[in-house]
N, C-alpha and C. Protein backbone atom coordinates (compact mmCIF):
# COMPACT_ATOMS: atom_id res chain seq x y z
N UNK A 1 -38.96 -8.69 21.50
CA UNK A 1 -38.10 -9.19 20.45
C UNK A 1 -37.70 -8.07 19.50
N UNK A 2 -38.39 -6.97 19.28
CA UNK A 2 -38.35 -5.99 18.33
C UNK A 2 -37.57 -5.26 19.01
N UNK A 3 -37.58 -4.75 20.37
CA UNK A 3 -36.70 -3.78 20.87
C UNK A 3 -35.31 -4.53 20.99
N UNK A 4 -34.93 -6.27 20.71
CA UNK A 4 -33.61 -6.06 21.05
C UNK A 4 -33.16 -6.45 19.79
N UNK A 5 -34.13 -6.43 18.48
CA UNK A 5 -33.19 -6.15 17.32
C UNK A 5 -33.44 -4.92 16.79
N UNK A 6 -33.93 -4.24 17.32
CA UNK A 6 -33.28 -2.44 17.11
C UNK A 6 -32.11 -1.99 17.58
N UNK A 7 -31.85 -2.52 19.07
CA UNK A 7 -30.52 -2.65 20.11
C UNK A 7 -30.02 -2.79 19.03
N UNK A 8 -29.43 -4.12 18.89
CA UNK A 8 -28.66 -4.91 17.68
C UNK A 8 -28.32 -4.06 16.72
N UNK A 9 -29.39 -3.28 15.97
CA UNK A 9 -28.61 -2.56 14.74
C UNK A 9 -27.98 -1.29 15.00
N UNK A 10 -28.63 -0.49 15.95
CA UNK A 10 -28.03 0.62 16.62
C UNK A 10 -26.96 0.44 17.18
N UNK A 11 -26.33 -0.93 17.55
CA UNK A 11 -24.94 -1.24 18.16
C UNK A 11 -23.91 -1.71 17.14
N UNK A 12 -24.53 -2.07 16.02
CA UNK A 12 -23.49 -2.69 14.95
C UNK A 12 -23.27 -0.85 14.29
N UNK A 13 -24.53 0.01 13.82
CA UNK A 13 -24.19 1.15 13.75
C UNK A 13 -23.60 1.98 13.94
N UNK A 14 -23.23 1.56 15.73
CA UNK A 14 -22.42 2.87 16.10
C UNK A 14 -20.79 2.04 16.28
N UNK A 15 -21.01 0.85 15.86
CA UNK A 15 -19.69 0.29 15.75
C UNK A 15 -19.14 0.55 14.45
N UNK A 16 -19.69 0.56 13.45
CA UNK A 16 -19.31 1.07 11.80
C UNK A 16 -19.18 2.86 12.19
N UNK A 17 -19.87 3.49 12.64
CA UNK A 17 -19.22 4.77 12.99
C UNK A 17 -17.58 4.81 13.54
N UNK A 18 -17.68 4.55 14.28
CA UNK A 18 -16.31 4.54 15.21
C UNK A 18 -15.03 3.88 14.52
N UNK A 19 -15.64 2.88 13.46
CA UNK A 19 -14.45 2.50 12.99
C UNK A 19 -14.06 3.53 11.82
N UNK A 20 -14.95 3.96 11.02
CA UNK A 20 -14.61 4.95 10.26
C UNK A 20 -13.72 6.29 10.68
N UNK A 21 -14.24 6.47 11.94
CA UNK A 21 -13.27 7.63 12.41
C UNK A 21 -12.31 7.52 13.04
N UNK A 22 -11.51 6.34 13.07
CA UNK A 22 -10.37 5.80 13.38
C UNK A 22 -9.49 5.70 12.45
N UNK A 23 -9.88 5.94 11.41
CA UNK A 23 -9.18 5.69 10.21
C UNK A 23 -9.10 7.34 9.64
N UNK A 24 -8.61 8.30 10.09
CA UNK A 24 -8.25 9.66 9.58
C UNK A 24 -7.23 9.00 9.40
N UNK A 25 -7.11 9.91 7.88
CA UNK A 25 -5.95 10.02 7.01
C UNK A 25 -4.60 11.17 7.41
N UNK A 26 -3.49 10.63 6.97
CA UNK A 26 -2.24 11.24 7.37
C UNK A 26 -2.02 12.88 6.42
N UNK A 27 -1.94 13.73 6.94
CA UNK A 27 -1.97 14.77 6.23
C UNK A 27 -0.62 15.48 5.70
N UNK A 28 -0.46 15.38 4.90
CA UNK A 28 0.67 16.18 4.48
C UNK A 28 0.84 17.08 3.45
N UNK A 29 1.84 18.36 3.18
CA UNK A 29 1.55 19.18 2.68
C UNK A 29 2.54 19.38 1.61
N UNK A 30 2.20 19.50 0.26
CA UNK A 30 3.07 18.65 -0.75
C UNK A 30 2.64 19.76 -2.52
N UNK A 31 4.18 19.71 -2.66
CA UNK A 31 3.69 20.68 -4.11
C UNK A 31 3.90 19.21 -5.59
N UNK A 32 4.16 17.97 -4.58
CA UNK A 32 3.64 16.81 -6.04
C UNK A 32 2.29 16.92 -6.27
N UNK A 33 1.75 15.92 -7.39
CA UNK A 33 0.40 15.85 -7.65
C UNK A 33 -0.05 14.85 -6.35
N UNK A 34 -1.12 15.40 -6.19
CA UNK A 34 -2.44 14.84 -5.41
C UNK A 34 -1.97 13.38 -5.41
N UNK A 35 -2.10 12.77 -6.49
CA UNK A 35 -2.21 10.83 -6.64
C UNK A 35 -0.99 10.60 -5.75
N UNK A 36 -0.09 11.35 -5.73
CA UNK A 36 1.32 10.60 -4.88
C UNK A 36 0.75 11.08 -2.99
N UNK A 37 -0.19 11.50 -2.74
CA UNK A 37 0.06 11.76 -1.65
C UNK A 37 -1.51 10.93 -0.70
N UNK A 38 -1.78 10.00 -1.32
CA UNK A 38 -3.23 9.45 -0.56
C UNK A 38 -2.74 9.43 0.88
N UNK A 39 -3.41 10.18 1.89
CA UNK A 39 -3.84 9.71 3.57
C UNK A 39 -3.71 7.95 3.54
N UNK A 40 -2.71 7.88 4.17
CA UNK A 40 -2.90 6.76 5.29
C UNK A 40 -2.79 6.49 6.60
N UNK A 41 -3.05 5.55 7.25
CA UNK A 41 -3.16 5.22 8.75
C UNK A 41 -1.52 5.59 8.75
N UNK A 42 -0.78 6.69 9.91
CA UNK A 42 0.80 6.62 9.78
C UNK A 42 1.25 5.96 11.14
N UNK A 43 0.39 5.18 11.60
CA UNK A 43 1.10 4.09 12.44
C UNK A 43 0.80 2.18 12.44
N UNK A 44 -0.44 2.15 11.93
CA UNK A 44 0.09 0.56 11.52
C UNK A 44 0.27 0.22 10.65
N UNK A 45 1.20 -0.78 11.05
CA UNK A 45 2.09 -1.83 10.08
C UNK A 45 3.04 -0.50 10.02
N UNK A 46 3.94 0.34 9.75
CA UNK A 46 4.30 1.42 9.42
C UNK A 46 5.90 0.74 10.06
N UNK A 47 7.05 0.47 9.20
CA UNK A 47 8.56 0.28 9.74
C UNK A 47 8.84 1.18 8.79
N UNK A 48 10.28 1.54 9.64
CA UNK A 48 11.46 2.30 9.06
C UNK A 48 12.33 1.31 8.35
N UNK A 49 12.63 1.47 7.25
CA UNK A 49 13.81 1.12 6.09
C UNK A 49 14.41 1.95 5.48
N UNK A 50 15.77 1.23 5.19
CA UNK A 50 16.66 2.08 4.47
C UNK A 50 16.35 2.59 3.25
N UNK A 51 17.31 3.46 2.52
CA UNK A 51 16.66 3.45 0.86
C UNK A 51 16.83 2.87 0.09
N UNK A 52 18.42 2.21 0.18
CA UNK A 52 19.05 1.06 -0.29
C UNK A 52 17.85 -0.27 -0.18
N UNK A 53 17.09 -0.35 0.76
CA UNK A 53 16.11 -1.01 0.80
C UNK A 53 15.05 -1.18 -0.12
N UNK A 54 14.94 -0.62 -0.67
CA UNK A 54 13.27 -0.20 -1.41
C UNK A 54 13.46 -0.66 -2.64
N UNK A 55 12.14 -1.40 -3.27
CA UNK A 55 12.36 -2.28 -4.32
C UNK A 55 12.83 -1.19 -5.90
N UNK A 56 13.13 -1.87 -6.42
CA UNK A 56 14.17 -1.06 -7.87
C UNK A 56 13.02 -0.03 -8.59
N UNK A 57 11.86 -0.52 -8.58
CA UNK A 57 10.75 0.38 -9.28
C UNK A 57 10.36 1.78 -8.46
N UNK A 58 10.71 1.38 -7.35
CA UNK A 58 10.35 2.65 -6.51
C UNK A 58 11.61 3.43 -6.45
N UNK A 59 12.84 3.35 -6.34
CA UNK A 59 14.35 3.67 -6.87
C UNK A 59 13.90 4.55 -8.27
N UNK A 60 13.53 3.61 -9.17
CA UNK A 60 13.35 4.46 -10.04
C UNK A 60 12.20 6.16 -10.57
N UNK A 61 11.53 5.44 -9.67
CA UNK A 61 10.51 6.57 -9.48
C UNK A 61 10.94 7.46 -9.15
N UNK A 62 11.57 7.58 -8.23
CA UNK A 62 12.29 8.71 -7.14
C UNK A 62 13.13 9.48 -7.92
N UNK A 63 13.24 9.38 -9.15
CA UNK A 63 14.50 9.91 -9.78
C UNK A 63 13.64 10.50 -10.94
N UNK A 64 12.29 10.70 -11.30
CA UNK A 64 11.33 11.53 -11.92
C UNK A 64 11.70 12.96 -12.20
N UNK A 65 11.16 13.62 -12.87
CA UNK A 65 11.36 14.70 -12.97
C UNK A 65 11.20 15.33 -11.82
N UNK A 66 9.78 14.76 -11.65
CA UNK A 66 9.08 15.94 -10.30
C UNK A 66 9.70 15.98 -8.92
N UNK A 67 10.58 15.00 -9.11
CA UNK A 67 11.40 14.39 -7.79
C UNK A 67 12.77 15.10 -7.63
N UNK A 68 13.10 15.33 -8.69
CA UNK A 68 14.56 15.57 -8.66
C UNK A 68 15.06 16.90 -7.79
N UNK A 69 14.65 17.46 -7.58
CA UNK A 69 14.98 18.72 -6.41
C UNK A 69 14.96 18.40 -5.02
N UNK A 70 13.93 17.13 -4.79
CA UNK A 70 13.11 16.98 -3.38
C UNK A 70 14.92 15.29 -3.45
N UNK A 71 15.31 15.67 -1.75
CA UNK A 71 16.01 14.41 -0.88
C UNK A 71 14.75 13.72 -0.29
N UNK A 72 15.48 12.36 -0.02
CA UNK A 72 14.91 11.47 0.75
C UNK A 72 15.14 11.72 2.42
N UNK A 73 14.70 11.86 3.31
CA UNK A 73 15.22 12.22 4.38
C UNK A 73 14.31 11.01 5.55
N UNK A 74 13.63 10.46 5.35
CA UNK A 74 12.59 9.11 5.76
C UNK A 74 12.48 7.80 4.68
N UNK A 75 11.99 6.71 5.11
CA UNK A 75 11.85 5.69 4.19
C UNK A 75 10.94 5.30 5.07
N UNK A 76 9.70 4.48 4.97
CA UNK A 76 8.87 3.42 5.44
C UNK A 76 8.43 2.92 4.73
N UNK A 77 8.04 1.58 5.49
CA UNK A 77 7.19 0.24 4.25
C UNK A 77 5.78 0.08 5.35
N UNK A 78 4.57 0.75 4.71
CA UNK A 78 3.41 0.41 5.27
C UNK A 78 2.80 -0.90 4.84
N UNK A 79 2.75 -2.13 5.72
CA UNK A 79 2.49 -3.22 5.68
C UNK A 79 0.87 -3.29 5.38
N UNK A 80 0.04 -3.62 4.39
CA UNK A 80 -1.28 -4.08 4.41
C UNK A 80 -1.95 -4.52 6.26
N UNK A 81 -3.17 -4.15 6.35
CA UNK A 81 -3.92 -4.39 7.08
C UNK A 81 -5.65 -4.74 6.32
N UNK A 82 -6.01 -5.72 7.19
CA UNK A 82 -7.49 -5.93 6.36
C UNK A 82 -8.28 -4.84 6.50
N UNK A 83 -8.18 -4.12 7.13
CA UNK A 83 -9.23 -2.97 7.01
C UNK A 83 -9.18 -1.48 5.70
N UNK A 84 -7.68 -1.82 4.96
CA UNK A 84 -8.00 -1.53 3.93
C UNK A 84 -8.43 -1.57 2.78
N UNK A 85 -8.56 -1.19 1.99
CA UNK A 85 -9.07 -0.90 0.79
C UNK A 85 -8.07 -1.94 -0.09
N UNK A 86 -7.08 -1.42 -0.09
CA UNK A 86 -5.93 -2.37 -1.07
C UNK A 86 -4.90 -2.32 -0.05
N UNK A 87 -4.83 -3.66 -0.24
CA UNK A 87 -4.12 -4.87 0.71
C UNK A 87 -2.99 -4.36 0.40
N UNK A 88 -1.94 -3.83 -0.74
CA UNK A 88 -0.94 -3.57 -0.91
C UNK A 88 0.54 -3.07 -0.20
N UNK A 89 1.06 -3.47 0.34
CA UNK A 89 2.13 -2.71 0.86
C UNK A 89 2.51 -1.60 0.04
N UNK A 90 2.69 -0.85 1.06
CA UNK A 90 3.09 0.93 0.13
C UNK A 90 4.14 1.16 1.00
N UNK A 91 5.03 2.04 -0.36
CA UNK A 91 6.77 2.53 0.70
C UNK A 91 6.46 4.62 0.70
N UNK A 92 6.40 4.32 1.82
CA UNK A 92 6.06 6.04 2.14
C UNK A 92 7.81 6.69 2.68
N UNK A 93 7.87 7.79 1.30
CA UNK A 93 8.87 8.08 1.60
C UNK A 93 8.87 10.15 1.47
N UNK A 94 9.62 10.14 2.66
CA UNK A 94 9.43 11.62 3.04
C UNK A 94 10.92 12.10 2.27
N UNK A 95 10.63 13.48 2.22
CA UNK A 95 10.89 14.52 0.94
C UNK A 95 11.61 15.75 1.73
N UNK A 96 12.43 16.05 1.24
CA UNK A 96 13.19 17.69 1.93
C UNK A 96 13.44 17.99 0.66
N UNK A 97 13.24 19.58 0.48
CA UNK A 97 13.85 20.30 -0.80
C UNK A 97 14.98 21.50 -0.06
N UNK A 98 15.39 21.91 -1.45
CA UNK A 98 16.66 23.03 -0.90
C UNK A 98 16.04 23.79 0.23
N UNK A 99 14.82 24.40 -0.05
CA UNK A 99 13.85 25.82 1.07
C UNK A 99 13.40 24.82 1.95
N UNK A 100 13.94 23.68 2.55
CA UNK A 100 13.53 22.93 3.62
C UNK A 100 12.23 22.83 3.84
N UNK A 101 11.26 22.13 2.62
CA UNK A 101 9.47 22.08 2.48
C UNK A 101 10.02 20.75 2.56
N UNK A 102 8.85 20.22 2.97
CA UNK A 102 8.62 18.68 3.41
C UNK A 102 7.65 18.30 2.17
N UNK A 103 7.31 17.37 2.21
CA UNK A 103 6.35 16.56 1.43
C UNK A 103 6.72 15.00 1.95
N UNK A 104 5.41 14.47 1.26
CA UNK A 104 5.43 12.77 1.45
C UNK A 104 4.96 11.80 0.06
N UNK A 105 5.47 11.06 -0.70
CA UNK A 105 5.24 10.57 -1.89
C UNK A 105 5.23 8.78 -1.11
N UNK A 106 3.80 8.25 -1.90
CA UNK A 106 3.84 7.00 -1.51
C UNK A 106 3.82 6.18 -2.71
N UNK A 107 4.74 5.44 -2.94
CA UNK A 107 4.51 4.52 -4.37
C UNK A 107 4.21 3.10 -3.79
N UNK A 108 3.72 2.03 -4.79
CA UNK A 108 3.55 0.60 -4.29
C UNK A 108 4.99 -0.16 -5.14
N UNK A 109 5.25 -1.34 -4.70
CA UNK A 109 6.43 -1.75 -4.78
C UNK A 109 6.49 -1.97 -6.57
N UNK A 110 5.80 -1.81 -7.02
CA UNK A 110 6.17 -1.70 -8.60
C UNK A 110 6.31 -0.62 -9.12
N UNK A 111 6.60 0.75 -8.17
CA UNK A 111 6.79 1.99 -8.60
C UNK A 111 5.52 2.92 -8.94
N UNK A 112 4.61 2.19 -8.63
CA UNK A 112 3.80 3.33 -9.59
C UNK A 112 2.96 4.13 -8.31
N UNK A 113 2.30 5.52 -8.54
CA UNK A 113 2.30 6.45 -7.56
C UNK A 113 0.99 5.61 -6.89
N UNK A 114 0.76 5.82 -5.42
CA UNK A 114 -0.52 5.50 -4.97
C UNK A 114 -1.79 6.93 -4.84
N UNK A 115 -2.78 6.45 -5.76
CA UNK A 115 -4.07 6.84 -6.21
C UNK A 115 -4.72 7.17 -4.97
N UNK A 116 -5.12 8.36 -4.68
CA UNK A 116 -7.01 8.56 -3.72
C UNK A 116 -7.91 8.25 -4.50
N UNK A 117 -8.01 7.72 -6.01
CA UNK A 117 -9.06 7.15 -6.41
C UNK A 117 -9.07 5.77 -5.97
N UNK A 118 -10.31 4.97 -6.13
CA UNK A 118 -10.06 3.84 -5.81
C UNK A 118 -11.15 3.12 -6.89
């Protein structure tokens, strides 16, 4: 009885391993602040939308100081999944500047930047 609830926890164990490392974060390389750029999963839930699309608070964001050099050249709406942290839909939107640097800024639909704190 003891050896098959050791089984048992060693299998739920290495199942909480594996899910953790499924979940690497999206890396991108970015001269905004840190808070606009949290890692996320960059394929689920993950659609393409227009910009005309994107709710008015995030419109407005985009037009920041820190923004104003950097085009929009991508739009996505990352759909919540339960395995995160905050359920929130986030609009991940990719960045070109004049010297053709990339970046990625993710806001939530009320504009405000998404946090790696939690």
């Amino acid at each position: 009885m003891n050896k098959l609830f050791a089984l048992a926890i060693v299998l739920v164990a290495a199942g909480l391993l594996t899910s953790v490392k499924a979940q690497a974060p999206y890396a991108a390389s970015s001269q905004l602040p840190e808070s606009a750029m949290q890692g996320l999963p960059q394929d689920l839930g993950k659609e393409q939308i227009e910009t005309d699309e994107l709710p008015k608070a995030v419109k407005q964001a985009l037009k920041r100081e820190s923004l104003k050099e950097w085009n929009v050249s991508e739009v996505y709406v990352v759909k919540a999944t339960v395995q995160q942290a905050d359920p929130k839909p986030v609009y991940e939107i990719y960045l070109t500047n004049a010297e053709q640097k990339k970046t990625v800024a993710r806001f939530y639909k009320n504009g405000k930047t998404v946090s790696g704190k939690k």
